[in-house]
Protein backbone atom coordinates (compact mmCIF):
# COMPACT_ATOMS: atom_id res chain seq x y z
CA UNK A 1 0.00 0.00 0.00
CA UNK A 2 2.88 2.46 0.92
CA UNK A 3 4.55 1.71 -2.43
CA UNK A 4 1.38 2.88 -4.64
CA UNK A 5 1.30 5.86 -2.53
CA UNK A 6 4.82 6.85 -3.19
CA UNK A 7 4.62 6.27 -7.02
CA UNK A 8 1.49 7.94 -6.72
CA UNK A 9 2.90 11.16 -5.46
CA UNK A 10 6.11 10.64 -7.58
CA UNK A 11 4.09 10.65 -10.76
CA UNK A 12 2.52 13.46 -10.03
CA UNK A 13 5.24 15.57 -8.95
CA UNK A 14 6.54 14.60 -12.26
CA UNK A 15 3.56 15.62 -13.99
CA UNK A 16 3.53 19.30 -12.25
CA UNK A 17 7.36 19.32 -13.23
CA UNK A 18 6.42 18.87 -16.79
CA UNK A 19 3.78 21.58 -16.67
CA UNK A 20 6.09 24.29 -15.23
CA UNK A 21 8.66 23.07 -17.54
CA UNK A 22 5.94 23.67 -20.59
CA UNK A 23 4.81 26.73 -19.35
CA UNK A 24 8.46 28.39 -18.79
CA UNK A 25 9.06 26.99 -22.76
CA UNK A 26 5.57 28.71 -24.10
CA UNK A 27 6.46 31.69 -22.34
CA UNK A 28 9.94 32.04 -23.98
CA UNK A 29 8.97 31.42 -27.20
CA UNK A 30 6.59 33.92 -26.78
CA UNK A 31 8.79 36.81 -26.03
CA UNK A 32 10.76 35.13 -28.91
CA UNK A 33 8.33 35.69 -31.74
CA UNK A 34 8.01 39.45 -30.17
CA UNK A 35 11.19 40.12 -30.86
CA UNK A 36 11.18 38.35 -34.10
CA UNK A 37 8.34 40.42 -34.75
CA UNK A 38 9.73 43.76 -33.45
CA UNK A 39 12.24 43.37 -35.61
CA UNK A 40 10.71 42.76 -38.83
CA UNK A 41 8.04 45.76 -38.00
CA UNK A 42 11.02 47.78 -37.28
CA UNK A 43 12.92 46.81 -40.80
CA UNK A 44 9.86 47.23 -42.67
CA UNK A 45 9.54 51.06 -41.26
CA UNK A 46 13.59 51.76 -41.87
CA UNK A 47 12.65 50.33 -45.69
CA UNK A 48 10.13 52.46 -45.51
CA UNK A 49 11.63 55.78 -44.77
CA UNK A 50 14.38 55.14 -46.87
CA UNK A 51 12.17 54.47 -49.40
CA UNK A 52 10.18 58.12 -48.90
CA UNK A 53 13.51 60.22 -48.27
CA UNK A 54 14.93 58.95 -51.75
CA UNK A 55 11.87 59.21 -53.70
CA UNK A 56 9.39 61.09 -51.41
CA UNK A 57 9.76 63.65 -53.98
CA UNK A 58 7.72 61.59 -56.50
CA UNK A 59 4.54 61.99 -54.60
CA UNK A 60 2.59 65.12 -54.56
């Protein structure tokens, strides 16, 4: 009986483990596809006003 217990409260140490584990990996790759995305947004805007200061002149 005491040996079901302990695997018992093994497994589920193991399975709140796992969770934290999955939650600290979601949350990383979230602030990873922010930056990712940051630094696209921030590209596109750089293209952007290079684009207008060389030929900003075309538009009326």
């Amino acid at each position: 009986m005491r040996i079901k217990g302990s695997q018992l409260i093994e497994e589920g140490l193991l399975v709140v483990l796992a969770l934290v584990m999955l939650g600290a990996v979601f949350g990383i790759s979230k602030q990873i596809v922010d930056h990712i995305a940051s630094f696209f947004n921030s590209l596109i805007k750089g293209v952007s006003d290079l684009g207008y200061s060389l030929f900003g002149w075309l538009l009326p």
